[in-house]
Protein backbone atom coordinates (compact mmCIF):
# COMPACT_ATOMS: atom_id res chain seq x y z
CA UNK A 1 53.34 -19.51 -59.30
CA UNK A 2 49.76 -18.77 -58.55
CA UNK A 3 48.07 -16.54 -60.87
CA UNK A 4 48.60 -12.85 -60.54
CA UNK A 5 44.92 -12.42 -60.66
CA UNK A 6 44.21 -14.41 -58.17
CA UNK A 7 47.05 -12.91 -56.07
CA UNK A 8 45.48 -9.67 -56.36
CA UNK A 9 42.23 -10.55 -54.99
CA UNK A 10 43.37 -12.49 -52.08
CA UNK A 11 45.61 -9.38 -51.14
CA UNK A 12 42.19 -7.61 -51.33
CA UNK A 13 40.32 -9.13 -49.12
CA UNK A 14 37.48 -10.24 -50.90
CA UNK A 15 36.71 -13.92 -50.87
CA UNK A 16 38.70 -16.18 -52.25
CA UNK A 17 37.32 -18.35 -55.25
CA UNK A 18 37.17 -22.09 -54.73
CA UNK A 19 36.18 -25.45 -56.60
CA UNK A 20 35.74 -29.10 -55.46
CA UNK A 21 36.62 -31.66 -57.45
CA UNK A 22 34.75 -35.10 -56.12
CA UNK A 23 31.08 -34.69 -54.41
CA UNK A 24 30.96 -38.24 -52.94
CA UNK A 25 30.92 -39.74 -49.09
CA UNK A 26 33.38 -36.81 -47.53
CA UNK A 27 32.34 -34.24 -50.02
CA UNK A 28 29.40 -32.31 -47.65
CA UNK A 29 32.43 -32.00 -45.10
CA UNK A 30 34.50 -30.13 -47.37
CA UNK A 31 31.71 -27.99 -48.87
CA UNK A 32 30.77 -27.00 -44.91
CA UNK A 33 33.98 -25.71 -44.31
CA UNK A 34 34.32 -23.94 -47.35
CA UNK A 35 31.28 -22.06 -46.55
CA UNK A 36 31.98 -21.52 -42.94
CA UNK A 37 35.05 -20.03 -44.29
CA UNK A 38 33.12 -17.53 -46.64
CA UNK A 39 35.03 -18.51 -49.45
CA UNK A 40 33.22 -17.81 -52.70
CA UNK A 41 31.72 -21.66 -54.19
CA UNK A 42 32.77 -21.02 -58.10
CA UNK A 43 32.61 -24.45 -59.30
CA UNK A 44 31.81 -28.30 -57.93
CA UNK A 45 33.70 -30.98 -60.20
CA UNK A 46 32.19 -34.68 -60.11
CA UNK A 47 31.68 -37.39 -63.28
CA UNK A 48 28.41 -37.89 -61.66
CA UNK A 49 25.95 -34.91 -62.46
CA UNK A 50 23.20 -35.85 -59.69
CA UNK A 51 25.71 -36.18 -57.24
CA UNK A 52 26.98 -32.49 -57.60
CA UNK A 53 23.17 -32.09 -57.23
CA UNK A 54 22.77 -34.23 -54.25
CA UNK A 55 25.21 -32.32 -52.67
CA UNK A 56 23.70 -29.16 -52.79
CA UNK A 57 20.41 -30.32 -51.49
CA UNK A 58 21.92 -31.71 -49.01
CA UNK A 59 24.47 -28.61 -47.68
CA UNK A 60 21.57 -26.73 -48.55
CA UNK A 61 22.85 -23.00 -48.43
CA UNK A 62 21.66 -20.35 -50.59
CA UNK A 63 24.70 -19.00 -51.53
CA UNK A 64 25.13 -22.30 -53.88
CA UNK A 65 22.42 -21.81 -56.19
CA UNK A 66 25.42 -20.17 -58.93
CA UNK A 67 27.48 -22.89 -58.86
CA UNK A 68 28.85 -24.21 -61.98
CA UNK A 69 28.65 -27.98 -62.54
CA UNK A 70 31.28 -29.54 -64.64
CA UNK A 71 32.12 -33.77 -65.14
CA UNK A 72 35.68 -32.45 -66.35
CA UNK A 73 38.19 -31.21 -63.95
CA UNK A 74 40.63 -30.20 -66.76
CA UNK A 75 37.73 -27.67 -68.65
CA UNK A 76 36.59 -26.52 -64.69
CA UNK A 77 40.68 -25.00 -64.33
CA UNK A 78 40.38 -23.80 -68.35
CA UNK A 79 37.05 -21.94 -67.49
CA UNK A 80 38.00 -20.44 -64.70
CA UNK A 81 41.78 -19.22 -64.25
CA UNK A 82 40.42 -17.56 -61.35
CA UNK A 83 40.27 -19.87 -58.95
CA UNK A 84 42.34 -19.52 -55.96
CA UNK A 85 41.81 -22.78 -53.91
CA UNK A 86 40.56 -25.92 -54.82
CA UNK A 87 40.16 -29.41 -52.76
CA UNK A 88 40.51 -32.35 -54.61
CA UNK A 89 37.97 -35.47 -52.87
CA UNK A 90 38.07 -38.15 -55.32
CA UNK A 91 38.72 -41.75 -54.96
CA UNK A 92 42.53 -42.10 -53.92
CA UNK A 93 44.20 -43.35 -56.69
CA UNK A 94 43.13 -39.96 -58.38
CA UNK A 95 44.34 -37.30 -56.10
CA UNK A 96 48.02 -36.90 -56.66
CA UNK A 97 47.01 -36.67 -61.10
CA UNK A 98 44.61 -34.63 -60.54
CA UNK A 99 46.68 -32.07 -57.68
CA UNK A 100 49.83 -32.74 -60.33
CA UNK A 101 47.26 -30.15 -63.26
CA UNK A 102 46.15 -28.25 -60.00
CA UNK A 103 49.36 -27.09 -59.46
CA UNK A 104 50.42 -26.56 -62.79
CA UNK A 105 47.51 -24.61 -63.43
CA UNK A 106 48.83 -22.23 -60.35
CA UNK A 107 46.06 -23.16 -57.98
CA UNK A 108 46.50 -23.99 -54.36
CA UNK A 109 45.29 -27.12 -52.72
CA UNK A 110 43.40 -29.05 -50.12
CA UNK A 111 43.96 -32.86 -50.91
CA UNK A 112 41.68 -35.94 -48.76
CA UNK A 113 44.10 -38.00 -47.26
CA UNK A 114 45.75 -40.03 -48.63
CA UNK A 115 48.23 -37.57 -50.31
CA UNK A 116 48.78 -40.41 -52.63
CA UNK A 117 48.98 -44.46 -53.25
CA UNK A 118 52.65 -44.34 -54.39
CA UNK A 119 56.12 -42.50 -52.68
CA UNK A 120 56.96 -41.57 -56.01
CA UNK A 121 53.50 -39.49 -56.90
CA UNK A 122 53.79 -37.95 -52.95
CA UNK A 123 57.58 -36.82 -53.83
CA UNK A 124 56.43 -34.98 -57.16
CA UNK A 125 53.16 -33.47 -55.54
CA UNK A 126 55.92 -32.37 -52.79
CA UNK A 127 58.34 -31.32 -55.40
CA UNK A 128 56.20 -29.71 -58.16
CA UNK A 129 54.38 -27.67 -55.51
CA UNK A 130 57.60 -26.45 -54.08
CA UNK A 131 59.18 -25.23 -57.83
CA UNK A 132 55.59 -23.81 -58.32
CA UNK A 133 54.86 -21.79 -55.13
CA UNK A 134 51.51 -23.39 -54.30
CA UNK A 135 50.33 -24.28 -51.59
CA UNK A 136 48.80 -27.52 -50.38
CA UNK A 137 47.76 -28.88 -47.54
CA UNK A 138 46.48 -32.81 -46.78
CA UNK A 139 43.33 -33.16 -44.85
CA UNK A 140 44.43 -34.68 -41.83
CA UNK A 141 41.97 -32.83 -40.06
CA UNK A 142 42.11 -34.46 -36.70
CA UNK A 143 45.21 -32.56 -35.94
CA UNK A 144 42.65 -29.85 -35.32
CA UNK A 145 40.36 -31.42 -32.60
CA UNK A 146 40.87 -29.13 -29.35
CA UNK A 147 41.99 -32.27 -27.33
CA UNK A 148 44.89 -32.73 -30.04
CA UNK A 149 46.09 -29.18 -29.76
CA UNK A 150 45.91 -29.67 -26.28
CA UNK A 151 48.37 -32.49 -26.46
CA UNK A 152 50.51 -31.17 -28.63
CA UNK A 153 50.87 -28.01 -26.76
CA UNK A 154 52.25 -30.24 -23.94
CA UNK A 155 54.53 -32.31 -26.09
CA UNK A 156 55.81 -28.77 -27.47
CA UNK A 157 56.35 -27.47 -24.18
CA UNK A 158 58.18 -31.08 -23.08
CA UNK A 159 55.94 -31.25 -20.21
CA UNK A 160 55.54 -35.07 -20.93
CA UNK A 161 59.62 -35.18 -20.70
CA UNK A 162 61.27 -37.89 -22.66
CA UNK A 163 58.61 -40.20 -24.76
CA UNK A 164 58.73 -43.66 -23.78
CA UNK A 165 56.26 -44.76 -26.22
CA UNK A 166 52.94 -44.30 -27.98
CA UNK A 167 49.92 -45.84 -29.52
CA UNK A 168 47.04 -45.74 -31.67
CA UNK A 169 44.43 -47.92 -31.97
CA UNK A 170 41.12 -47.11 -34.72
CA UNK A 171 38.73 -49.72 -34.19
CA UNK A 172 36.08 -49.33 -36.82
CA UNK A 173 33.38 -50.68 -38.39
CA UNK A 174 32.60 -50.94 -42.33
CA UNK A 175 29.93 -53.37 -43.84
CA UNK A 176 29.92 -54.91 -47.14
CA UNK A 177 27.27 -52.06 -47.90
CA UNK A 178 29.87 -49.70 -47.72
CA UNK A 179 32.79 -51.43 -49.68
CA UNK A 180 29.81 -51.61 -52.83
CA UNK A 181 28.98 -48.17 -52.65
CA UNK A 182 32.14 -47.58 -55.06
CA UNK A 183 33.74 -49.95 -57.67
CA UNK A 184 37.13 -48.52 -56.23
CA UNK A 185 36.78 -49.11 -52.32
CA UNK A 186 39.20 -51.57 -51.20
CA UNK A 187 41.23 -51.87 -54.19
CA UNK A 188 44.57 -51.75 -54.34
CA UNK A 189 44.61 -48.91 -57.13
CA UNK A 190 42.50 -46.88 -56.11
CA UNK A 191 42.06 -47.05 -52.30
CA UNK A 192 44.17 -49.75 -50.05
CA UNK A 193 43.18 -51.36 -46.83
CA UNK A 194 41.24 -50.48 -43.62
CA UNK A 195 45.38 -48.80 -42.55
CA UNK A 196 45.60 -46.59 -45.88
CA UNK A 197 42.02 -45.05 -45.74
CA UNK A 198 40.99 -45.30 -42.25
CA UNK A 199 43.51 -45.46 -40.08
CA UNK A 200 46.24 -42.85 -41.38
CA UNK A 201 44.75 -39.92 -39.29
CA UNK A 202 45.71 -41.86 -36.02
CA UNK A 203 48.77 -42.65 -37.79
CA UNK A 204 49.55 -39.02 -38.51
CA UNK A 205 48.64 -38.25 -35.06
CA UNK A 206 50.96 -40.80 -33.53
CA UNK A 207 53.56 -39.89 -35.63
CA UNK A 208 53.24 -36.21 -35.41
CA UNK A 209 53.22 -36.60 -31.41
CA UNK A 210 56.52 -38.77 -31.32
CA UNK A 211 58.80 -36.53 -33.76
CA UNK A 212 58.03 -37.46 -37.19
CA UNK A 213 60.97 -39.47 -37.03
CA UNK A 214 60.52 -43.47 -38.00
CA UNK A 215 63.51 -45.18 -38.69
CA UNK A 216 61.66 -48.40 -39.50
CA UNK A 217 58.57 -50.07 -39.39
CA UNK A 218 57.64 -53.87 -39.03
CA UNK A 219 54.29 -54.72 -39.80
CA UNK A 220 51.40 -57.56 -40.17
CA UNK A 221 48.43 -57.36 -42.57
CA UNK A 222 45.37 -59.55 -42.73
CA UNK A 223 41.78 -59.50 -44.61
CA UNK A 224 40.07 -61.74 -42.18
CA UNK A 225 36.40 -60.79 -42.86
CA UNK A 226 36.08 -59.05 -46.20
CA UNK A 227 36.37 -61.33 -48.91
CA UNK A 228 35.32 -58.98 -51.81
CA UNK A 229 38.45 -56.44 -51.40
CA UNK A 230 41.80 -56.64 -52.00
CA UNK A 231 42.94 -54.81 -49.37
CA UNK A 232 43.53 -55.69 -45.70
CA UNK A 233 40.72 -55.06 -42.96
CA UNK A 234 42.88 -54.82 -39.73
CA UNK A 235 46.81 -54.39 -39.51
CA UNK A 236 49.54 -54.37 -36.63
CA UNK A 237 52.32 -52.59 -36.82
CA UNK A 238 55.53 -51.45 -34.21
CA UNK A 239 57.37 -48.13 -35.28
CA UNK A 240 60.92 -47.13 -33.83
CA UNK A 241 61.72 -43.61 -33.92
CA UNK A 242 64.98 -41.80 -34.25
CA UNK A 243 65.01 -40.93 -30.68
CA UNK A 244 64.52 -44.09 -29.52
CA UNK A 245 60.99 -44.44 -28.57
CA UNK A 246 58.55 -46.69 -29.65
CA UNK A 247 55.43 -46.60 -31.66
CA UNK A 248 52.32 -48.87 -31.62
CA UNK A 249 49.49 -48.93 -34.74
CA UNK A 250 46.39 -50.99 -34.69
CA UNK A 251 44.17 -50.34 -37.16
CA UNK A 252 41.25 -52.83 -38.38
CA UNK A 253 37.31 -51.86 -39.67
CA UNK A 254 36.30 -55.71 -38.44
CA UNK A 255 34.70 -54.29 -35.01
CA UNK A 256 31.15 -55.35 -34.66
CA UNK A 257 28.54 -54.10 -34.94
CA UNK A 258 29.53 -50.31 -35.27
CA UNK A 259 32.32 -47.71 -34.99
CA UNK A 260 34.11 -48.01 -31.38
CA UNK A 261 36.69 -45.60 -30.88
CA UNK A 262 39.75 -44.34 -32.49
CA UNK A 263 42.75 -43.48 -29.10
CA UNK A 264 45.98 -41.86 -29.24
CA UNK A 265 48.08 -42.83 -25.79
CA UNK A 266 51.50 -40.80 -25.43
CA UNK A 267 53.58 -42.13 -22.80
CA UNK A 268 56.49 -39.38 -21.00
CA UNK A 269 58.70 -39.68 -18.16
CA UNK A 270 56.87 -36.84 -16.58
CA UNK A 271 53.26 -37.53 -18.03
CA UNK A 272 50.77 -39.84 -19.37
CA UNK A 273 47.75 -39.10 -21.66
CA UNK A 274 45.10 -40.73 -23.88
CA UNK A 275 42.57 -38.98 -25.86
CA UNK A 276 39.40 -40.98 -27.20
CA UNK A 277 36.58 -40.95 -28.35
CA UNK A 278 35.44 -41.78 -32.11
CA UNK A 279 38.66 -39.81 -33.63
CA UNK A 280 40.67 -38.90 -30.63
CA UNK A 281 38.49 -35.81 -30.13
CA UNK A 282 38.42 -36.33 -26.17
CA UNK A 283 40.83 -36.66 -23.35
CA UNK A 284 40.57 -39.68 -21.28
CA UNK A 285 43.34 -39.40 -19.33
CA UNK A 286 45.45 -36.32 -18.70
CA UNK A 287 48.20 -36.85 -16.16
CA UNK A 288 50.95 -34.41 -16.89
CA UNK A 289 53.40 -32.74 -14.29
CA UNK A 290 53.50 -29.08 -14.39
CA UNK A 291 50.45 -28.92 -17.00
CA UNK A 292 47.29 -28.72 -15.28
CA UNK A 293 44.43 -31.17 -16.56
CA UNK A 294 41.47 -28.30 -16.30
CA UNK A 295 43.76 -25.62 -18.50
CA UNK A 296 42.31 -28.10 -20.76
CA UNK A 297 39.00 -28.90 -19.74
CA UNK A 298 37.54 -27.13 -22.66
CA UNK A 299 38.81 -29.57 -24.98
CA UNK A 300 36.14 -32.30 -23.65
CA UNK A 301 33.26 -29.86 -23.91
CA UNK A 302 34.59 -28.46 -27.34
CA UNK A 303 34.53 -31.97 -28.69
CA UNK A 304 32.57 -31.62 -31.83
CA UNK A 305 29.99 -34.15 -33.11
CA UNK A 306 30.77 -37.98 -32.49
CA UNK A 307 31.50 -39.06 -35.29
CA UNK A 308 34.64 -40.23 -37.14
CA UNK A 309 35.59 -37.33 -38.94
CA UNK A 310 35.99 -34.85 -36.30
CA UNK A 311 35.16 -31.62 -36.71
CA UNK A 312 38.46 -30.35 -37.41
CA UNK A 313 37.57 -29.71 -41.69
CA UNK A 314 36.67 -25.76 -40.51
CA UNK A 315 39.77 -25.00 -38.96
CA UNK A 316 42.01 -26.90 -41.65
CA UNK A 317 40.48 -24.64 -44.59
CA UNK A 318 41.14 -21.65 -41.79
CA UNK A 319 44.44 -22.70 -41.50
CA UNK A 320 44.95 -22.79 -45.23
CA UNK A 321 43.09 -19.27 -46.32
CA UNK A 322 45.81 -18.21 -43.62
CA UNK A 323 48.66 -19.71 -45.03
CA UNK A 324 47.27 -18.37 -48.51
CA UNK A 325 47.12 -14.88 -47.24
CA UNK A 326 50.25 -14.71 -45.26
CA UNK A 327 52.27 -16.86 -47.44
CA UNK A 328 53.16 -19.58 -45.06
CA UNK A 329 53.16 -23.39 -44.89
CA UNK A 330 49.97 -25.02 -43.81
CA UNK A 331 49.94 -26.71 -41.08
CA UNK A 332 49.32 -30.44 -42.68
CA UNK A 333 51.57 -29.26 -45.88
CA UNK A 334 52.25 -31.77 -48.77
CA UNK A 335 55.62 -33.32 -46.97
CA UNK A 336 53.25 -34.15 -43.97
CA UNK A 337 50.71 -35.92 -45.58
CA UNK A 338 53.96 -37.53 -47.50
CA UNK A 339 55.03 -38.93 -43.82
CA UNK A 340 52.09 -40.12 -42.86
CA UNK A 341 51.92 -41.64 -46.48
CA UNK A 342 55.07 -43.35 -46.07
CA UNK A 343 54.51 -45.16 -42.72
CA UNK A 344 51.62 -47.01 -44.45
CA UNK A 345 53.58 -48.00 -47.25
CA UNK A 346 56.05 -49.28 -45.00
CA UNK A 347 53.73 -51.34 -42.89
CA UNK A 348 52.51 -52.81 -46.51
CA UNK A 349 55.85 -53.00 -47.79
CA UNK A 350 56.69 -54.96 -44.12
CA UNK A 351 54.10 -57.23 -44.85
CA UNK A 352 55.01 -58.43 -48.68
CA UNK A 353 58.81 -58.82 -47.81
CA UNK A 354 58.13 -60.63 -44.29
CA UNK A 355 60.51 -58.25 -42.39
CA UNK A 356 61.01 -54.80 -41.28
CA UNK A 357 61.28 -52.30 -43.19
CA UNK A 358 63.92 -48.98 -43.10
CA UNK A 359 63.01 -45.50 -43.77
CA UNK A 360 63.61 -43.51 -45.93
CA UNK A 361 60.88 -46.12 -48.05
CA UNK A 362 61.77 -45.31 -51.09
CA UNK A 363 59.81 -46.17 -54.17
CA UNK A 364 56.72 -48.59 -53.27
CA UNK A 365 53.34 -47.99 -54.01
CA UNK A 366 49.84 -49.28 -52.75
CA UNK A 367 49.64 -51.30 -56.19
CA UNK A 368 53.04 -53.60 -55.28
CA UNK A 369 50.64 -55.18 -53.28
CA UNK A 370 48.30 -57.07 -56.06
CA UNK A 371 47.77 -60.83 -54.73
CA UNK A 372 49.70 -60.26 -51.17
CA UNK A 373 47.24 -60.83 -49.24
């Protein structure tokens, strides 16, 4: 259970105490948030001193200057059983270890996506987290873009009626430059392909839109012009849900020479829409019966900076003070970033055994996948 100090002070209002663990490429997004938030910066968490330092130049708020640096995540919890809320932004293959002593130590969570790299580290993150009554939440930010709450309003509502099908498609960009920033990017350890790191917010988005529900998965895997990973740079893949419908996932970082979009279509007897944009942050098309387009106008002019992460980091950490305060699930909880987890795994699973796949997965991890490709 979370700590009883702790409890106390987030039942008193005063700001809660937080620590991030892992100050590299996503890091300055978390940090953001966690100011915008007012939650009180205790502690930053990275094996790399001068990037904890880096980071702080470049937030660059005052209120950081009494941060405590540590290289050890393990003496950060020891020296400071205070903390209420930590977010854990390390290289993959670390984040379901590391959340495993988070929990244990009675702190609540904010975990990068992915959740994990196998189904069995997801199920005890899910599990332990559960027995332990903390909280944790996946950042699958994008669920918070205005044009995604718009669409998921309607789906709620069953304005679009019954879903035919959907689809996602992130065409990215990422250079050889970016692969060598990090020993671990593109490994199968540590990381996985261009589906496991960049394309699993579209696939959560698809998946959240059409019911959660996939029955099974076939997909096809490639590494077609990045030689010095292991993992694939574009992937195919068809979902069938429970109900029925179909689901559609192409993901690849070949695109040339930058970013291009990331867009979610949903398909309905009674509507149609796609949102677009760099990470399905605008709507394209919104042709919905009963549902008029301009209640939702805002959601083009709210569409925060173009870039691939959204701007949905602010209202995730919201979301999770809230569900801190009040008790509650978050709204990307542990068994959601599990699903979205599992779909991946599926497609990479598809790919090694040459058929489809059935879900539940099972055990299967990003590692199975050593010398597939």
């Amino acid at each position: 259970m979370v700590s009883m100090a702790a409890q106390d002070k987030i039942e008193s209002g005063r700001a809660m105490k937080y620590a991030l663990i892992g100050c590299g490429r996503i890091a300055a997004k978390h940090l953001e948030a966690a100011l915008i938030n007012d939650l009180e910066i205790v502690a930053l968490c990275d094996i790399d001193v001068k990037a904890m330092g880096d980071l702080v130049k470049r937030v660059g708020d005052g209120r950081l200057s009494s941060v405590r640096y540590y290289t050890d995540y393990r003496q950060m919890l020891d020296k400071h059983p205070e903390l209420e809320l930590v977010a854990v932004a390390t290289e993959s293959g670390l984040h379901a270890s590391i959340a495993l002593e988070c929990i244990d130590a009675g702190v609540n969570l904010i975990i990068e996506k992915p959740l994990a790299l196998s189904m069995a580290d997801a199920n005890e993150v899910v599990r332990r987290a559960k027995n332990r009554g903390v909280r944790v939440a996946v950042c699958h930010q994008n669920r918070f873009n205005p044009a995604v709450v718009s669409l998921r309003e309607a789906v709620e509502g069953n304005y679009l009626g019954v879903l035919s099908h959907g689809s996602v498609s992130v065409r990215w960009s990422r250079s050889e430059d970016y692969y060598r920033q990090a020993f671990w990017r593109g490994t199968w350890e540590l990381d996985g392909g261009a589906l496991m790191n960049q394309c699993i917010h579209g696939i959560d988005l698809l998946c959240w839109m059409m019911g959660d529900d996939v029955v099974e998965v076939f997909g096809v895997t490639r590494r077609r012009q990045h030689s010095y990973i292991e993992g694939e740079d574009v992937g195919v893949a068809v979902l069938s849900f429970a109900s029925g419908a179909v689901g559609v996932i192409e993901g690849t970082v070949n695109v040339y020479p930058r970013n291009m979009e990331e867009t979610l279509c949903i398909f309905g007897e009674t509507g149609t829409v796609k949102l677009g944009g760099l990470a399905a942050s605008t709507i394209e098309v919104w042709n919905v019966v009963g549902c008029d387009a301009k209640r939702h106008a805002c959601s083009e002019t709210m569409a925060t900076r173009a870039d691939v992460y959204g701007g949905g980091h602010r209202l995730l950490y919201a979301d999770m003070i809230e569900a801190i305060m009040v008790a509650s699930d978050p709204l990307v909880d542990a068994a959601a970033g599990r699903r979205a987890l599992e779909v991946v795994l599926a497609i990479y699973k598809s790919q090694k055994t040459g058929g489809p796949v059935k879900l539940p997965l099972g055990d299967f991890a990003s590692s199975d996948m050593k010398d597939v490709l």
